[in-house]
Protein backbone atom coordinates (compact mmCIF):
# COMPACT_ATOMS: atom_id res chain seq x y z
CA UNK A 1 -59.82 331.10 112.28
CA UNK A 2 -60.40 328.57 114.87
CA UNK A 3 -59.94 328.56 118.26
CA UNK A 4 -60.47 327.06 121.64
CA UNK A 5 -59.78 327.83 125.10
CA UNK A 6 -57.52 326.57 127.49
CA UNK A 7 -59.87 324.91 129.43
CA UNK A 8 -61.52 323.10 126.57
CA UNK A 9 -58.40 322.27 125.42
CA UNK A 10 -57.23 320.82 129.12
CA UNK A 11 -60.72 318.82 128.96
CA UNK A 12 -59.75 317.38 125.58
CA UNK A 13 -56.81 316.41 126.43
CA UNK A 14 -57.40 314.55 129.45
CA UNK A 15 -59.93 312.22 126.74
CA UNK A 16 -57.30 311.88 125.27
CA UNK A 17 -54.90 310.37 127.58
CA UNK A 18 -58.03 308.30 128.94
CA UNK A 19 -58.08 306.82 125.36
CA UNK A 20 -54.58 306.12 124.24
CA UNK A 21 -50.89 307.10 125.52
CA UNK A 22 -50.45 310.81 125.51
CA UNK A 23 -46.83 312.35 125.21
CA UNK A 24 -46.41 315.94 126.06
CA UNK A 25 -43.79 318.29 127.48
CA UNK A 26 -43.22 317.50 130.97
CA UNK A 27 -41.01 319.55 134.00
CA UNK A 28 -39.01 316.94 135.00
CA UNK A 29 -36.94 317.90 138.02
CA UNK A 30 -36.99 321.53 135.95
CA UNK A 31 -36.28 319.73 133.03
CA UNK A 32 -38.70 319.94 130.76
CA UNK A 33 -38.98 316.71 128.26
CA UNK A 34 -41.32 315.08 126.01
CA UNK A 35 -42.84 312.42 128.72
CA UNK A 36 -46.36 310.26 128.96
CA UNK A 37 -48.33 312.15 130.73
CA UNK A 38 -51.69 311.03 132.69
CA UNK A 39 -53.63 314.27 131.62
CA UNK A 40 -53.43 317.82 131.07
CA UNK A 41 -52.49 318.63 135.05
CA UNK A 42 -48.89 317.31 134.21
CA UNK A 43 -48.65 319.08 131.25
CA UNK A 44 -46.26 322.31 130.88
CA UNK A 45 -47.24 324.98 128.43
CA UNK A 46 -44.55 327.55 128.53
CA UNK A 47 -41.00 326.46 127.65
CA UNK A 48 -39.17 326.89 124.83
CA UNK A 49 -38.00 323.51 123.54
CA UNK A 50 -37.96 320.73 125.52
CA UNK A 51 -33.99 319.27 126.91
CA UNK A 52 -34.31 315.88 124.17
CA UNK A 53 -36.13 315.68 120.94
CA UNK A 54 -39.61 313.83 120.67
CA UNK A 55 -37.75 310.86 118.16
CA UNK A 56 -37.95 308.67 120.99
CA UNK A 57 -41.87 308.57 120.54
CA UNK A 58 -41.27 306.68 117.12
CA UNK A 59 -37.76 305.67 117.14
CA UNK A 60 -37.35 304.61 121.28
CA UNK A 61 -33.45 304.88 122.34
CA UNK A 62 -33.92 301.04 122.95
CA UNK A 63 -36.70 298.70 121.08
CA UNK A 64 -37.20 295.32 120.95
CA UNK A 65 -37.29 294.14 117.11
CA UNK A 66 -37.91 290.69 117.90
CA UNK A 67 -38.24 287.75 120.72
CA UNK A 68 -36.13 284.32 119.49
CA UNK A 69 -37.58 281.07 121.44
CA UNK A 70 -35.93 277.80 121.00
CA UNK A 71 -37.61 274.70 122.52
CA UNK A 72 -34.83 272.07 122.15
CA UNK A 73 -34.46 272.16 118.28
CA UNK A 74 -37.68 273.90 117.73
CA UNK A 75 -37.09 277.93 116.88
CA UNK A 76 -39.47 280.31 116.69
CA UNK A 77 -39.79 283.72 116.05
CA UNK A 78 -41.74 286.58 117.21
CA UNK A 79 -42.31 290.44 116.78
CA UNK A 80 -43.84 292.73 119.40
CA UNK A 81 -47.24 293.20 119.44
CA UNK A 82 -48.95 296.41 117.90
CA UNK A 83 -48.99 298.97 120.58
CA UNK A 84 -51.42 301.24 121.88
CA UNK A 85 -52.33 304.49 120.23
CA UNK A 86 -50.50 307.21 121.08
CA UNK A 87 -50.99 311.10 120.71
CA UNK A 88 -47.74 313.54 120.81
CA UNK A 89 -48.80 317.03 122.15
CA UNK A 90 -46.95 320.27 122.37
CA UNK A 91 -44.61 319.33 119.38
CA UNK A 92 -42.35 322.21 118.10
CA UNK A 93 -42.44 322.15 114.45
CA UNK A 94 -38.77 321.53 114.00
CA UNK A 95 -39.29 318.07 116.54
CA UNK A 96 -42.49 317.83 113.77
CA UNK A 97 -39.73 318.23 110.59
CA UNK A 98 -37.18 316.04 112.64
CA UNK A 99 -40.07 312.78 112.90
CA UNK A 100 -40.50 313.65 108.79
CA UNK A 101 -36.96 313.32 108.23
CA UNK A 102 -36.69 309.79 110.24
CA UNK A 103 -39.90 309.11 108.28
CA UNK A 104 -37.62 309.73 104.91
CA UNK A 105 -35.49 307.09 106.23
CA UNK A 106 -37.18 304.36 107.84
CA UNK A 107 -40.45 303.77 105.61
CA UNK A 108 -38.71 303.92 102.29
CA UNK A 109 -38.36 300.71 100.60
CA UNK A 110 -37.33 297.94 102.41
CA UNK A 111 -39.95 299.18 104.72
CA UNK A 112 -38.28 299.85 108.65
CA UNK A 113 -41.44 297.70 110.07
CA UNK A 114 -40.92 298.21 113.97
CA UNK A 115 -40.86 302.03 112.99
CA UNK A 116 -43.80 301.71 110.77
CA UNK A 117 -46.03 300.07 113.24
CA UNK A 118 -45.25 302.59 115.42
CA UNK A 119 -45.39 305.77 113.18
CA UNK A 120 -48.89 304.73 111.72
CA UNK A 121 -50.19 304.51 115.69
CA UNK A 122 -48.86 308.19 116.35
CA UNK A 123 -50.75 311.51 115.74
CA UNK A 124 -49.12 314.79 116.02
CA UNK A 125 -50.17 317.63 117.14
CA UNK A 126 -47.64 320.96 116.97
CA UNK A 127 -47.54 324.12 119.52
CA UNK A 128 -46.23 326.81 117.16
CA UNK A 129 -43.40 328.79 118.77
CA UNK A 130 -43.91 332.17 120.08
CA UNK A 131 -40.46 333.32 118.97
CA UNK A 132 -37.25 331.70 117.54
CA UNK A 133 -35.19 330.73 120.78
CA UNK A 134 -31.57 331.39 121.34
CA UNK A 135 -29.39 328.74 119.05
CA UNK A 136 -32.33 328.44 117.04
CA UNK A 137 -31.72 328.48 113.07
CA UNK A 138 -34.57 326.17 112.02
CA UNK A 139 -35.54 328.79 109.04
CA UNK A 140 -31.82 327.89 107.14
CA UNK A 141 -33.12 324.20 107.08
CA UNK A 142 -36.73 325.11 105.34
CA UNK A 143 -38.85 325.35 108.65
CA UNK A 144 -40.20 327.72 110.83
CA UNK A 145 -41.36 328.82 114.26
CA UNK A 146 -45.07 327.91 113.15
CA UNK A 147 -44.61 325.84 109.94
CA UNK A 148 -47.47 323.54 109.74
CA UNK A 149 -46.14 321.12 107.38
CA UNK A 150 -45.30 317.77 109.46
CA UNK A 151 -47.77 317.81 112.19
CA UNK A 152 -51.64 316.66 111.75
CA UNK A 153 -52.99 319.62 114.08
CA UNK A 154 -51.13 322.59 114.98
CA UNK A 155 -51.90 325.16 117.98
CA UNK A 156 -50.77 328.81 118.38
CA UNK A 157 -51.56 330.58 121.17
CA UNK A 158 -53.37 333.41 120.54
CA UNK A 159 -54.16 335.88 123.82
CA UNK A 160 -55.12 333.38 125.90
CA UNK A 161 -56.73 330.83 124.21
CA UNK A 162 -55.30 328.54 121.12
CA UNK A 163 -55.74 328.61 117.36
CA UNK A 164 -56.35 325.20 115.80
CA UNK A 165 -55.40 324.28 112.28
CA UNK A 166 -56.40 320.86 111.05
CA UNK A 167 -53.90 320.07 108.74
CA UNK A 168 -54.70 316.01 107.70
CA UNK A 169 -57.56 314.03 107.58
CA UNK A 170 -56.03 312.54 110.98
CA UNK A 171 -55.79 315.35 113.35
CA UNK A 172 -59.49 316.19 111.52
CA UNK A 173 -60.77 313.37 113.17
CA UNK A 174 -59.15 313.94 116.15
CA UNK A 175 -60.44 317.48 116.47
CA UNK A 176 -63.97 315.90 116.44
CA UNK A 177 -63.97 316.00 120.96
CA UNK A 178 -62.34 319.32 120.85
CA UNK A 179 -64.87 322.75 121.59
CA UNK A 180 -63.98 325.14 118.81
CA UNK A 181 -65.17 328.57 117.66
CA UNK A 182 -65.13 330.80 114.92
CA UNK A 183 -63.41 334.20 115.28
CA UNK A 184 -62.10 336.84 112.95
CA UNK A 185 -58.33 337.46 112.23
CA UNK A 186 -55.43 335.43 111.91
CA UNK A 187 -52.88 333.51 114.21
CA UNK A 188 -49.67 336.32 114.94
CA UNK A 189 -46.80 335.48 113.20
CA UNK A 190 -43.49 335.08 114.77
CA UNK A 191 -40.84 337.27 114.69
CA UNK A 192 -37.87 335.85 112.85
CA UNK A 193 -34.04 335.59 113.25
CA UNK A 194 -31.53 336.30 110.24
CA UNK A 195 -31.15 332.96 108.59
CA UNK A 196 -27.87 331.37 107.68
CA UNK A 197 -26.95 330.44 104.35
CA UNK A 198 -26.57 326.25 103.37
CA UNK A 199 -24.61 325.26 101.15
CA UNK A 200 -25.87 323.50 98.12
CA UNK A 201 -25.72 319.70 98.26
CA UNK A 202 -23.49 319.78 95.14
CA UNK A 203 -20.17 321.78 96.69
CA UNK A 204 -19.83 319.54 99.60
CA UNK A 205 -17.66 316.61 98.51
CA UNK A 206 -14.81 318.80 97.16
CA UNK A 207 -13.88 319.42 101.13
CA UNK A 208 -14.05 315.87 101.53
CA UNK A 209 -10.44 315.69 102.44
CA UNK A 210 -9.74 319.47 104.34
CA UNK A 211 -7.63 319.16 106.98
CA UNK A 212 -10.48 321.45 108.51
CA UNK A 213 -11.87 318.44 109.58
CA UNK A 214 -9.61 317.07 111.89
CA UNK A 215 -8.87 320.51 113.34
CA UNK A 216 -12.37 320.36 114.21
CA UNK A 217 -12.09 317.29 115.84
CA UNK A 218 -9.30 317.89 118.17
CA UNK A 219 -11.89 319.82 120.44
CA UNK A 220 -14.34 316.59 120.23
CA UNK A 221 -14.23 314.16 123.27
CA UNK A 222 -16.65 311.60 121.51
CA UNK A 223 -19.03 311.76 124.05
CA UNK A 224 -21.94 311.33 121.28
CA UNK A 225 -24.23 313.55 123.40
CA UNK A 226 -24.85 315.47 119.43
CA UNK A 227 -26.51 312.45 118.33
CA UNK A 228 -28.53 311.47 121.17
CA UNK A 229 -30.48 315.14 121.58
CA UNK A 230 -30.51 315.64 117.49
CA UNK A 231 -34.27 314.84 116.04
CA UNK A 232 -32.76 313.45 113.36
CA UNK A 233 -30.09 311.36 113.58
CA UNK A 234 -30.72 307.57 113.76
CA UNK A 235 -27.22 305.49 114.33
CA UNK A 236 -28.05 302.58 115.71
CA UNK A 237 -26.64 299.28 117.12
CA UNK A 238 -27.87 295.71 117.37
CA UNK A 239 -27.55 293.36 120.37
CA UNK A 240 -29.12 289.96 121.66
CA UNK A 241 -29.77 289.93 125.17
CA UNK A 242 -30.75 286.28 127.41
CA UNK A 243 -34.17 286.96 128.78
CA UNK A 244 -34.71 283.35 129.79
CA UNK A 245 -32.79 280.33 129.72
CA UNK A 246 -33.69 276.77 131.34
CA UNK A 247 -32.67 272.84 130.39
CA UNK A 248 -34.56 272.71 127.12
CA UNK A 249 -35.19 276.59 126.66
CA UNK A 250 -33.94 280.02 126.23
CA UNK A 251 -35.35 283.08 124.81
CA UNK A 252 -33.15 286.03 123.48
CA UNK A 253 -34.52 289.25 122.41
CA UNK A 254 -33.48 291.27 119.64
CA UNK A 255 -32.53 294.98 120.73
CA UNK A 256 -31.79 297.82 118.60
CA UNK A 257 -30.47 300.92 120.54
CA UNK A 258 -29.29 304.10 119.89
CA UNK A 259 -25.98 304.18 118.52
CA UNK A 260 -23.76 307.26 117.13
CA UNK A 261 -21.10 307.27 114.16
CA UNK A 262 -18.45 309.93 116.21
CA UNK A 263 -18.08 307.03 118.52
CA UNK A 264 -14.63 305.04 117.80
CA UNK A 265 -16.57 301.74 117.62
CA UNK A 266 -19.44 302.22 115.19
CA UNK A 267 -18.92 300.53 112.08
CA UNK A 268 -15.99 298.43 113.62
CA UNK A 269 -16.24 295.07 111.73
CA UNK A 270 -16.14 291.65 113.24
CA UNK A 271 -12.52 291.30 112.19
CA UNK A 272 -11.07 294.61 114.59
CA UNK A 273 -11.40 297.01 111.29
CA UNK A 274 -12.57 300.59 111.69
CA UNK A 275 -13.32 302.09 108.18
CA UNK A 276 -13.32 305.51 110.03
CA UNK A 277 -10.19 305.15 113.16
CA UNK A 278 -9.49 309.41 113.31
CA UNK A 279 -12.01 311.44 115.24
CA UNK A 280 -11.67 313.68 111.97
CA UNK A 281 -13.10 310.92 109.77
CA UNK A 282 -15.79 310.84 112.23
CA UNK A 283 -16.93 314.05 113.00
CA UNK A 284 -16.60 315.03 109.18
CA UNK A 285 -19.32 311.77 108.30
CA UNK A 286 -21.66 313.36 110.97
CA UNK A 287 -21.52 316.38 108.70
CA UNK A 288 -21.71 314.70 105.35
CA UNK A 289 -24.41 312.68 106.67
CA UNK A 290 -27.00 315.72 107.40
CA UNK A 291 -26.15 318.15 104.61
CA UNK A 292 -24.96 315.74 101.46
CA UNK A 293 -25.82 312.15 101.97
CA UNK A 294 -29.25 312.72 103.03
CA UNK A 295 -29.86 315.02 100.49
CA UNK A 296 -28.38 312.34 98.10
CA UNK A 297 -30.03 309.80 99.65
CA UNK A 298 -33.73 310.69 100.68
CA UNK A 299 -33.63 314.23 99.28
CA UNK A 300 -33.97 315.18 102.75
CA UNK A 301 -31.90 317.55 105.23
CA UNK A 302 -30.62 315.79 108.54
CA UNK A 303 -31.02 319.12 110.32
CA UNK A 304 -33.90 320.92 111.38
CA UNK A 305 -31.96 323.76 112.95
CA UNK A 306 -33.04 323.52 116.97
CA UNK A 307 -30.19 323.94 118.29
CA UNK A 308 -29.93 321.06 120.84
CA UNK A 309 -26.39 320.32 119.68
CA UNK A 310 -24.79 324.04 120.32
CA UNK A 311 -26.34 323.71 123.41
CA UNK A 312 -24.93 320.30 124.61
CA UNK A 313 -21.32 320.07 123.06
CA UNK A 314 -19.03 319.82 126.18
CA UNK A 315 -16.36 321.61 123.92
CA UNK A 316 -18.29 324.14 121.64
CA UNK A 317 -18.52 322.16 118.45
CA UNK A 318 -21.20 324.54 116.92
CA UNK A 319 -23.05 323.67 113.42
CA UNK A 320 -23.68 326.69 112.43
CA UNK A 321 -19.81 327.80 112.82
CA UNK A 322 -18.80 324.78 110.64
CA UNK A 323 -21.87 325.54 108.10
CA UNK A 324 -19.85 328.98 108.06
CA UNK A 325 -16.81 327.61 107.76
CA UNK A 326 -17.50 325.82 104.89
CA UNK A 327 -18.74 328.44 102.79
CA UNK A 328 -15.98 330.04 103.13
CA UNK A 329 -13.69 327.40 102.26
CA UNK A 330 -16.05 327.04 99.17
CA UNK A 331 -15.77 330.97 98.12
C-alpha cells in the first residue's frame, strides 16, 4: 500500500489551500464542522463526524442562482461566475455517499446547473473512520466506515501515518504534490456494528395510510433541524431579494435556500392550499422520500445512515426505530 506521513501530508495540504479553497473539519467553539480552512494548522484530525454534513460545499444553505438587472425597460440576466476550485478534506465516507446521492438528483436530466458548476470544481478526498460511532448505521444503507466508493482519494490512518488510495483519475492528479511510499500490508479494517434490516422499496406504499404515521408525529415540533444536518436531503425554497434599486434601476437576485418538507409551509400554493396540512402527512413524505421515492426515482437511497438526525431530534424521532417499526407492520 501507500502511505505518507503526517507531516507530508500537513505540507500538502497547506499547497493546497495556497492553490484553491480548502474545506476541512474545523473545532469551532468545540464544534467541530466542515469549514474553509487557511492550511493544515486549523485543521482537526480526531473527531468522529463533524456537527453538519459537508452538502453545503456543493449545495450552500443559501446560493445565488441568478442576478436580474433592469435599466428602464432593458432586462438582463446574469448567472454567477464560475468559482474557485475547491478541495474537501477529511470527508467521512457516508458525507462522501450523501454528495453522490445529491449528485443522483441534481445532474440528472434537466441538468441542476448552479450545482453542476459547482460539483465539477470540487475534489474529494475521504478520512476512513476508525470505528462506527454511536447512532451510526451507515452499513444498512450500502456504505461503510472506509468505503471508498464516492470520494476521489481516501486516507486511513494507519499507526501514525496515512494510507492513500487513489480512487479516480482526479484525486490521481491531485496526489501528484503529495510524498508517498511503498510499504507492505494492508489498511486495518474497521470493526463493524450489527446492521439493521431495510425494507425493500416495493413494501413501502401499502403503509401509506397507517395511522402509525401521525402517532409519530405527535412527538414532532417541526423544527426541521432533520433536514438541515441530513447529507442528503435537498428541500429547497426560492426567493427574490432587492439588492439595488435607484430612478431608472434595480437589481434583484435570485436565492435558493434551504427549505424542509415537515415544515407546515412547504409546498403551500399561491392560492393558501397545503397538499400536506397534518404533521403526519409530513413527517410520513420525509420517510417516503428517502426509502421509496428515491429509490423510484434515482434508484438511489436518501440515507446514508450517520446518524445526525437521532442525534438532533428535540423529541427522539429516531430512523432507525421507525425503519423497525415498519417491518414489523410489514410481517
Amino acid at each position: 500500500m501507500k502511505v505518507t506521513t503526517k507531516g507530508a501530508l500537513n505540507a500538502w495540504l497547506d499547497h493546497l489551500a495556497s492553490e484553491s479553497v480548502l474545506i476541512a473539519p474545523r473545532n469551532v467553539d468545540g464544534i467541530v464542522l466542515y469549514q474553509p480552512v487557511t492550511g493544515s494548522a486549523e485543521i482537526t484530525f480526531e473527531y468522529t463526524r463533524p456537527k453538519m454534513s459537508a452538502k453545503e460545499a456543493v449545495f450552500p444553505s443559501t446560493d445565488r442562482l441568478v442576478s436580474i438587472e433592469k435599466h428602464n425597460k432593458e432586462m438582463t440576466l446574469a448567472e454567477p461566475a464560475a468559482g474557485k476550485k475547491q478541495v474537501v478534506f477529511g470527508l467521512r465516507p457516508c458525507d462522501a455517499q450523501g454528495i453522490a446521492v445529491l449528485d443522483a438528483v441534481f445532474l440528472k436530466e434537466p441538468l441542476d446547473a448552479s450545482y453542476a458548476r459547482r460539483r465539477e470544481a470540487t475534489t474529494l478526498i475521504g478520512l476512513a473512520c476508525p470505528q462506527m460511532w454511536e447512532g451510526c448505521f451507515c452499513t444498512s444503507m450500502g456504505g461503510a466506515p472506509n468505503d471508498p466508493s464516492h470520494v476521489d482519494v481516501l486516507l486511513t490512518a494507519v499507526e501514525g501515518e496515512y494510507a492513500v488510495n487513489a480512487v479516480t483519475e482526479k484525486g490521481q492528479a491531485l496526489l501528484a504534490g503529495l510524498e508517498l511510499k511503498e510499504t507492505a500490508g494492508e489498511p486495518p479494517q474497521p470493526p463493524l456494528n450489527p446492521t439493521e434490516s431495510v425494507l425493500a422499496p416495493g413494501q413501502w406504499p401499502q403503509h401509506f395510510n397507517d395511522q402509525y404515521w401521525s402517532l409519530l408525529a405527535e412527538r414532532c415540533i417541526g423544527c426541521r433541524i432533520c433536514a438541515y444536518v441530513c447529507p442528503t436531503c435537498r428541500c429547497f425554497d426560492v426567493r427574490d431579494e432587492v439588492v439595488e434599486r435607484r430612478t431608472g434601476y434595480s437589481q434583484h437576485d435570485r436565492l435558493r435556500c434551504w427549505d424542509s418538507c415537515t415544515g407546515p409551509n412547504y409546498r403551500v400554493t399561491a392560492g393558501g392550499h397545503n397538499p400536506r396540512p397534518a404533521k403526519g402527512q409530513r413527517l410520513r413524505n420525509r420517510f417516503f422520500c428517502k426509502f421509496y421515492y428515491m429509490m423510484q426515482d434515482y434508484a438511489s437511497i436518501g440515507c446514508v445512515g450517520c446518524g445526525r438526525c437521532i442525534e438532533a431530534c428535540p423529541v427522539n424521532i429516531d430512523i432507525v426505530e421507525m425503519l423497525r417499526d415498519v417491518g414489523k407492520m410489514t410481517r
